[in-house]
N, C-alpha and C. Protein backbone atom coordinates (compact mmCIF):
# COMPACT_ATOMS: atom_id res chain seq x y z
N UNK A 1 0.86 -1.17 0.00
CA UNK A 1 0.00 0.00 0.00
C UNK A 1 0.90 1.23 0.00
N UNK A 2 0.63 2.28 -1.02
CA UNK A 2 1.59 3.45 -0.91
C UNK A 2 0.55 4.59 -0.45
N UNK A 3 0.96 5.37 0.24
CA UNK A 3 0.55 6.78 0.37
C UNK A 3 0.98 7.53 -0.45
N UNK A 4 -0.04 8.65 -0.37
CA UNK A 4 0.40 10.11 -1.17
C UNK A 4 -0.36 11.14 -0.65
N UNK A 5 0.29 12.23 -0.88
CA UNK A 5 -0.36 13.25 -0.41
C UNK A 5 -0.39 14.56 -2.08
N UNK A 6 -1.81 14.69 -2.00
CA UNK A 6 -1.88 15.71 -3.76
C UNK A 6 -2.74 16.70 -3.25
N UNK A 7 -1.81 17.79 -3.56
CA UNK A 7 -2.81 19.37 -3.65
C UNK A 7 -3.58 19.40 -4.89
N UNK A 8 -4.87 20.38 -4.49
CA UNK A 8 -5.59 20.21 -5.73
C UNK A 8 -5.84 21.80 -5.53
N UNK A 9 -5.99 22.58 -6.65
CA UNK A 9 -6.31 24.07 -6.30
C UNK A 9 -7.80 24.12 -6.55
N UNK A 10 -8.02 25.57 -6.00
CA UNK A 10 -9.42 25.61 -5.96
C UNK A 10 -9.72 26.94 -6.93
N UNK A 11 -10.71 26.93 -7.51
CA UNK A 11 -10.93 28.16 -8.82
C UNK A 11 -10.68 29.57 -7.23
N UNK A 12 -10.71 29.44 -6.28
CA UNK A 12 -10.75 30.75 -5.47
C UNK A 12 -8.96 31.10 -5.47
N UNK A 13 -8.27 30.68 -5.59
CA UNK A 13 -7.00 30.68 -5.59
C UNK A 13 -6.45 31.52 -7.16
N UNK A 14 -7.68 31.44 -8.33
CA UNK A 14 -7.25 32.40 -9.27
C UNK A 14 -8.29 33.32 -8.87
N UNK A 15 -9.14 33.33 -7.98
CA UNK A 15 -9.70 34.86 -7.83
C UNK A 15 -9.21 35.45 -6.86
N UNK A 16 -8.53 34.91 -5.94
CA UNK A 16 -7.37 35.60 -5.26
C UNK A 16 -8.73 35.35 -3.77
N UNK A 17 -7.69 35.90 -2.74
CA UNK A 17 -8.29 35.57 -1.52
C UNK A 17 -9.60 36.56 -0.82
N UNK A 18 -9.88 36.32 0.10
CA UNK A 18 -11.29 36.66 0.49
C UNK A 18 -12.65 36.68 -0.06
N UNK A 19 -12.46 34.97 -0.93
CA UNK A 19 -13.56 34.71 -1.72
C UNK A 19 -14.44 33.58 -1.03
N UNK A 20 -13.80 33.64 0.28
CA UNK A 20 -14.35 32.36 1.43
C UNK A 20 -13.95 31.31 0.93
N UNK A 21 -13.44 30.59 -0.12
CA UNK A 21 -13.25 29.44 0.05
C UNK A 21 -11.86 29.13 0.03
N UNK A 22 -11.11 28.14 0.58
CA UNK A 22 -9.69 27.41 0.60
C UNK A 22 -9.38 27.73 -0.65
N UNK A 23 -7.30 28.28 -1.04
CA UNK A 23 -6.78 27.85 -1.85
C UNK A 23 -6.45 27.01 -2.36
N UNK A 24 -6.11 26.29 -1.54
CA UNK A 24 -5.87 24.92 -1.87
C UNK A 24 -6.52 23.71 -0.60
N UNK A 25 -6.35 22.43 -0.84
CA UNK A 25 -6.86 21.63 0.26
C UNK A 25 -5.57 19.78 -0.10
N UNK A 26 -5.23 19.87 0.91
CA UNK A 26 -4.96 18.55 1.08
C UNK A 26 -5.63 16.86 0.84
N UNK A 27 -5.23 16.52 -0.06
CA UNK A 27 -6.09 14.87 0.13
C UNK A 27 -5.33 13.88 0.30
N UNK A 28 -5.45 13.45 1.73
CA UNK A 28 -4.49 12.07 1.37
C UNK A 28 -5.18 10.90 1.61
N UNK A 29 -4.62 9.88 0.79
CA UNK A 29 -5.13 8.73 0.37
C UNK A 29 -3.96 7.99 0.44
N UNK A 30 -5.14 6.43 0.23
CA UNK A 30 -4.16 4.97 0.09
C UNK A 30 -4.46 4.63 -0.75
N UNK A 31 -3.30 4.19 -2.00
CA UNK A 31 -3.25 3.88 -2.92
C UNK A 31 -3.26 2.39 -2.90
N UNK A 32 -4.19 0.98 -3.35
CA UNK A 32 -3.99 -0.40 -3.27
C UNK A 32 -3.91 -0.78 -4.56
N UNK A 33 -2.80 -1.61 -4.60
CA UNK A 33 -2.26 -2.35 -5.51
C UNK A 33 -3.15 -3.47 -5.76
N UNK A 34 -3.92 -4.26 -6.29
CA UNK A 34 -4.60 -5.25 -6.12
C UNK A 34 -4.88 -6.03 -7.32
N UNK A 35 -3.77 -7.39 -7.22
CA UNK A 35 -4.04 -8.60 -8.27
C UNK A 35 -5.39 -8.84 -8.41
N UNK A 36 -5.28 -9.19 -9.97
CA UNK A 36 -6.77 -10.07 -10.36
C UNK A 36 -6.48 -11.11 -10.45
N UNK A 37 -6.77 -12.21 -10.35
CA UNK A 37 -6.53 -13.63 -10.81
C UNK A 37 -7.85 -14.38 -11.35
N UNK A 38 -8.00 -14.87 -12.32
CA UNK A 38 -8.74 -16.09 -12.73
C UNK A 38 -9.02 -17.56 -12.30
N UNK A 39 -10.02 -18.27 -11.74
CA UNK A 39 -10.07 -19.36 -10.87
C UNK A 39 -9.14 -20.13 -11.41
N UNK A 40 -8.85 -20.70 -12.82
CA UNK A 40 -8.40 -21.73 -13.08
C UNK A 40 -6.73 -21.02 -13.14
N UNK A 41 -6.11 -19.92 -13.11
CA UNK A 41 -4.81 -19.71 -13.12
C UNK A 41 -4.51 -19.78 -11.49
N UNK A 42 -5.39 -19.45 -10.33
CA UNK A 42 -5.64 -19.22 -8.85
C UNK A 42 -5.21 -21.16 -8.78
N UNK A 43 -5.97 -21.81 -9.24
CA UNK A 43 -6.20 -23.14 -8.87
C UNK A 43 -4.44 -23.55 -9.55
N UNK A 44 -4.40 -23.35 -10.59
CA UNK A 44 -2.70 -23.98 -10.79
C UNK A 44 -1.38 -23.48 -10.42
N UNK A 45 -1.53 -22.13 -9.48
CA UNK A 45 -0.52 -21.25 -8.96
C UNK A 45 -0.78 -20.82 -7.62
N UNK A 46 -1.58 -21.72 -6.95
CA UNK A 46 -1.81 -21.04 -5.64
C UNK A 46 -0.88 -20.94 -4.41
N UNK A 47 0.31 -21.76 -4.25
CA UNK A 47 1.43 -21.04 -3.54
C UNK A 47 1.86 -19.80 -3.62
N UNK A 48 2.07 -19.96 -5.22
CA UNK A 48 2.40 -17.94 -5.32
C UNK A 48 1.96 -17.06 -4.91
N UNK A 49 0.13 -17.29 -4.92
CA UNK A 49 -0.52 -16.19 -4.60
C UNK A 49 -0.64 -16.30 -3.00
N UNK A 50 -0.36 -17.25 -2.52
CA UNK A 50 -0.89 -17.14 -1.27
C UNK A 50 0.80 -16.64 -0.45
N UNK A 51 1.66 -16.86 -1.50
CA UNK A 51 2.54 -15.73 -0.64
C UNK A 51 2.69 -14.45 -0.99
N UNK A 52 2.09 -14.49 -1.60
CA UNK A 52 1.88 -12.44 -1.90
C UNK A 52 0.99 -12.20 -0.77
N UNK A 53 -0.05 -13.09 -0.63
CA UNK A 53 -0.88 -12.39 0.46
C UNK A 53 0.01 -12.52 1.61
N UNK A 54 0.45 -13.23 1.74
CA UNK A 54 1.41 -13.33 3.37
C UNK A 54 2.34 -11.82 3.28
N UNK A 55 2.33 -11.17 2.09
CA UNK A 55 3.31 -10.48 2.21
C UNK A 55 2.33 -9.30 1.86
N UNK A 56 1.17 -8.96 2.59
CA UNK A 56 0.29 -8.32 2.37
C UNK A 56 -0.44 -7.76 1.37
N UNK A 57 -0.08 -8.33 0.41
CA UNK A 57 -1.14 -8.14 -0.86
C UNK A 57 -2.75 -8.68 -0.99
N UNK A 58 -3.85 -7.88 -1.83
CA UNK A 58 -5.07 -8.69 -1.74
C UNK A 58 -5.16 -8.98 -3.02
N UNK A 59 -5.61 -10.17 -3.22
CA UNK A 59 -5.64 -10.93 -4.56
C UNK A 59 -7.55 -10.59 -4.71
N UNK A 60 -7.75 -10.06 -5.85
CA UNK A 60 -9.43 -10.63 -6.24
C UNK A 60 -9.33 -10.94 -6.86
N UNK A 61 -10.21 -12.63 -6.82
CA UNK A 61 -10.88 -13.49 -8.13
C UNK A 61 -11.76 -13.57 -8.47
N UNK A 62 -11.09 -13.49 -9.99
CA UNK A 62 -12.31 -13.28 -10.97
C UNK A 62 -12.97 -14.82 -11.72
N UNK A 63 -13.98 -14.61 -11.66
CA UNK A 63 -14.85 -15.82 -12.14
C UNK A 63 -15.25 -14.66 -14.23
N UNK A 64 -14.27 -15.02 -15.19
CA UNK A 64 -14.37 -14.45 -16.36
C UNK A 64 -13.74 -12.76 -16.41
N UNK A 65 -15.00 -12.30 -16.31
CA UNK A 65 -14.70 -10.61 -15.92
C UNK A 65 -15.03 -10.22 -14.71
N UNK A 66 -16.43 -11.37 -13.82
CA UNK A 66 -16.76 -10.82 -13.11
C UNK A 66 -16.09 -11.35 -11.78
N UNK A 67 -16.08 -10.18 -10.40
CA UNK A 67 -15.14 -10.46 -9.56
C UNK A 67 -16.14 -11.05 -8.49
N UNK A 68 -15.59 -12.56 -7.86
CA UNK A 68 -16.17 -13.23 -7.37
C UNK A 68 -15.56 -13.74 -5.77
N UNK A 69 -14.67 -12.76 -5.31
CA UNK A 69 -14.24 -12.87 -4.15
C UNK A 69 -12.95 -11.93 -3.83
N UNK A 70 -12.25 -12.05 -2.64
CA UNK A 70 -10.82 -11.32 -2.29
C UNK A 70 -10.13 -12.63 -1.43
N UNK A 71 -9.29 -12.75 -1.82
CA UNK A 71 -8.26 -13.48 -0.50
C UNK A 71 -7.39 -12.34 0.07
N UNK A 72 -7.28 -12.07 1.35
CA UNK A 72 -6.96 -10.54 2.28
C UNK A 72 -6.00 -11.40 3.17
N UNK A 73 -5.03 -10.86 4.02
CA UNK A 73 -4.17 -11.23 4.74
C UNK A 73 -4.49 -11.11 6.35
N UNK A 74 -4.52 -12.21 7.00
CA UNK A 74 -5.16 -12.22 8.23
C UNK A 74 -4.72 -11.00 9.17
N UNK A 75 -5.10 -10.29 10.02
CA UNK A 75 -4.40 -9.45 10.64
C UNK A 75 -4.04 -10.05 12.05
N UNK A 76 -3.16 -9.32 12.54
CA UNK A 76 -2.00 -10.04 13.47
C UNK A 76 -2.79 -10.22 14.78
N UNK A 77 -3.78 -9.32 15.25
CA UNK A 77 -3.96 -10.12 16.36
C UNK A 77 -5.98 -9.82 16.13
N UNK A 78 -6.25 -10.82 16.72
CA UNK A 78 -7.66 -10.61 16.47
C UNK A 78 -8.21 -10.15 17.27
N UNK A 79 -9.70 -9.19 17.22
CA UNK A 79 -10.58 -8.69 18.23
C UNK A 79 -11.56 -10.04 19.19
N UNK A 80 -11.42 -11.26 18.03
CA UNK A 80 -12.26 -12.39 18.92
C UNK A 80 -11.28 -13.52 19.30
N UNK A 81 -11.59 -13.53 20.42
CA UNK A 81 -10.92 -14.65 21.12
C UNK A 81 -11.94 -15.73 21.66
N UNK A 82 -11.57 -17.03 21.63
CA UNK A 82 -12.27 -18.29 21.78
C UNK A 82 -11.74 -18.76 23.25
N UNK A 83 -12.28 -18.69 24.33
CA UNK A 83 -12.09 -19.51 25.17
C UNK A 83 -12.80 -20.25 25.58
N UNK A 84 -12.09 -21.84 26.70
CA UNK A 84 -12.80 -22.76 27.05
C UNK A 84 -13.30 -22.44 28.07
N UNK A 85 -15.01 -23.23 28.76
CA UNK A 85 -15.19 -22.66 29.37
C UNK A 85 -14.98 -22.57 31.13
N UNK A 86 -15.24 -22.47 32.03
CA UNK A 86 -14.62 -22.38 33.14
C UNK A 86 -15.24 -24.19 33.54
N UNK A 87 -14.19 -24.65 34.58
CA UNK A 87 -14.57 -26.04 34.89
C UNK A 87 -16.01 -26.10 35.57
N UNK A 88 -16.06 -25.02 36.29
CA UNK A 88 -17.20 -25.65 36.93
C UNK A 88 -19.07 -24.94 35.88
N UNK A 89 -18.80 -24.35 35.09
CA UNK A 89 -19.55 -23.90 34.20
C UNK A 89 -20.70 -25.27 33.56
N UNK A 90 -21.62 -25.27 34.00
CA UNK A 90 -22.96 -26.53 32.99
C UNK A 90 -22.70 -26.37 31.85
N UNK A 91 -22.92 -27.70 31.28
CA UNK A 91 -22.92 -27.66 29.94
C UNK A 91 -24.02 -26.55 29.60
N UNK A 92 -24.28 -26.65 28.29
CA UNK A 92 -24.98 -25.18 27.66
C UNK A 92 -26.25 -25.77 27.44
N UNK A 93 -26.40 -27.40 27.28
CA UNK A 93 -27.92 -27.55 26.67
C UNK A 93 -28.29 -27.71 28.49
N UNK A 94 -27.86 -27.27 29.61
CA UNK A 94 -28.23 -27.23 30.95
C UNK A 94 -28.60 -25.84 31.55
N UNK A 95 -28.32 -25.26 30.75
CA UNK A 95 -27.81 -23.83 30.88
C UNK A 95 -29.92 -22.75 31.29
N UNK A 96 -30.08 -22.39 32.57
CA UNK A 96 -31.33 -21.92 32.79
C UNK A 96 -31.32 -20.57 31.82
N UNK A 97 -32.84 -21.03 31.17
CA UNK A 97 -32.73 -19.42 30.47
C UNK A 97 -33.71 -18.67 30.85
N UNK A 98 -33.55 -17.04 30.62
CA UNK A 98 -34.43 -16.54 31.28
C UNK A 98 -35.82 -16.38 30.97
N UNK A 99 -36.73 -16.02 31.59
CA UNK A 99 -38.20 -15.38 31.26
C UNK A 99 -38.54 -14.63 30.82
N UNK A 100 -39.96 -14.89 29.90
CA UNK A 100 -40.30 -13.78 29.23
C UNK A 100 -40.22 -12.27 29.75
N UNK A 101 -40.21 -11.41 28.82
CA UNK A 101 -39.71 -10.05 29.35
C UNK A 101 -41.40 -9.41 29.97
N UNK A 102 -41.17 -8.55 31.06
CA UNK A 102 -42.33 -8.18 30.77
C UNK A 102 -43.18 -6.71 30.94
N UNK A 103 -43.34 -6.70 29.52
CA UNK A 103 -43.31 -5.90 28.36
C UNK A 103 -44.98 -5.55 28.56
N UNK A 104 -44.98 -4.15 28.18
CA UNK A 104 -46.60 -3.65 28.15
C UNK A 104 -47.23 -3.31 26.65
N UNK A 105 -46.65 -3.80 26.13
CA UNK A 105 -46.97 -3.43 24.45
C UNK A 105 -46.94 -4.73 23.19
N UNK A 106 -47.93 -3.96 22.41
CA UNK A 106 -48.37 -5.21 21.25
C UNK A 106 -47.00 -4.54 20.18
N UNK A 107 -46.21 -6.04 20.20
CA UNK A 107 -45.37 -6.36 19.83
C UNK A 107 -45.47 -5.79 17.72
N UNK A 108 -46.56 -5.97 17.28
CA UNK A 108 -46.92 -6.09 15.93
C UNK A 108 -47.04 -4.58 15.77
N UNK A 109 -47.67 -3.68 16.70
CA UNK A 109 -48.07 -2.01 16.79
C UNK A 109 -47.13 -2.03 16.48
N UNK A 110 -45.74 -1.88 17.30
CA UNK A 110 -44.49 -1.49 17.22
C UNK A 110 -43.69 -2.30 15.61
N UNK A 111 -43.80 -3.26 15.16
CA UNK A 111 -43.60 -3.32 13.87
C UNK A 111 -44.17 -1.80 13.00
N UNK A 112 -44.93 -2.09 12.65
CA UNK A 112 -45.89 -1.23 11.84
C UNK A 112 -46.04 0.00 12.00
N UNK A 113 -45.50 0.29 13.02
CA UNK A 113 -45.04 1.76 13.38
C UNK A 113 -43.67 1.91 12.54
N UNK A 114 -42.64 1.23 13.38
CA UNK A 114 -41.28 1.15 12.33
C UNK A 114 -41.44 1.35 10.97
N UNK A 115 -41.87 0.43 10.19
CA UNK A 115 -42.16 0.03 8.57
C UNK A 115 -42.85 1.52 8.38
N UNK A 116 -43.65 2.13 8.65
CA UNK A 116 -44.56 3.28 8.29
C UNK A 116 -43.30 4.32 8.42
N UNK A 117 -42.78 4.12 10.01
CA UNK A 117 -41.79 5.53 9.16
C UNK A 117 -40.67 5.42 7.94
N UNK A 118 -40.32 4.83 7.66
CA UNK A 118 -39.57 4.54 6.47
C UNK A 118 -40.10 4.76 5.55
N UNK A 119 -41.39 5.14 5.03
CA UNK A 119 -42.08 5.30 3.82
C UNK A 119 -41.83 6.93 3.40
């Protein structure tokens, strides 16, 4: 991924200043490099590609012209973590669940309220 940073002028910059708007303005962006591959070239070269992704590249495959997925590079540490559960914890199909809530309203009003404002 490369950065850049590009000035762009603004027509107030040839009318000269105190025309309220910016002379110029900053944009910066990320520029992505991003392979296409074809299933059947993906299927007979897939070490290669899968070390470009290790080396942070994103590959999209294309099914003809049209693009039918991304292979992306895992990121280093994840937001979800899997743990086991504590020893003395019930199994889950043991597990008490709670009671109905209790609620003073027709459940369907409140649909149909929703859906109506969206119109």
């Amino acid at each position: 991924m490369s950065r850049r940073i590009e000035w762009r002028l603004f027509p107030s910059a040839i009318a000269g200043a105190g025309s309220g708007m910016p002379d110029r303005q900053a944009v910066y962006s990320h520029s992505l490099t991003m392979k296409q591959v074809g299933i059947a070239e993906l299927k007979s070269r897939l070490s290669e590609y899968i070390r470009a992704v290790r080396r942070g590249e994103i590959i999209s495959v294309m099914d003809r012209e049209t693009p039918v997925g991304q292979i992306v590079p895992v990121r280093e540490k994840s937001a979800f973590r899997i743990r086991n559960p504590a020893p003395d914890a019930p199994p889950p199909n043991r597990l008490q669940l709670p009671g109905p809530a209790a609620v003073k309203m027709d459940v369907v009003e409140l649909l149909l309220e929703e859906r109506q404002g969206h119109r």
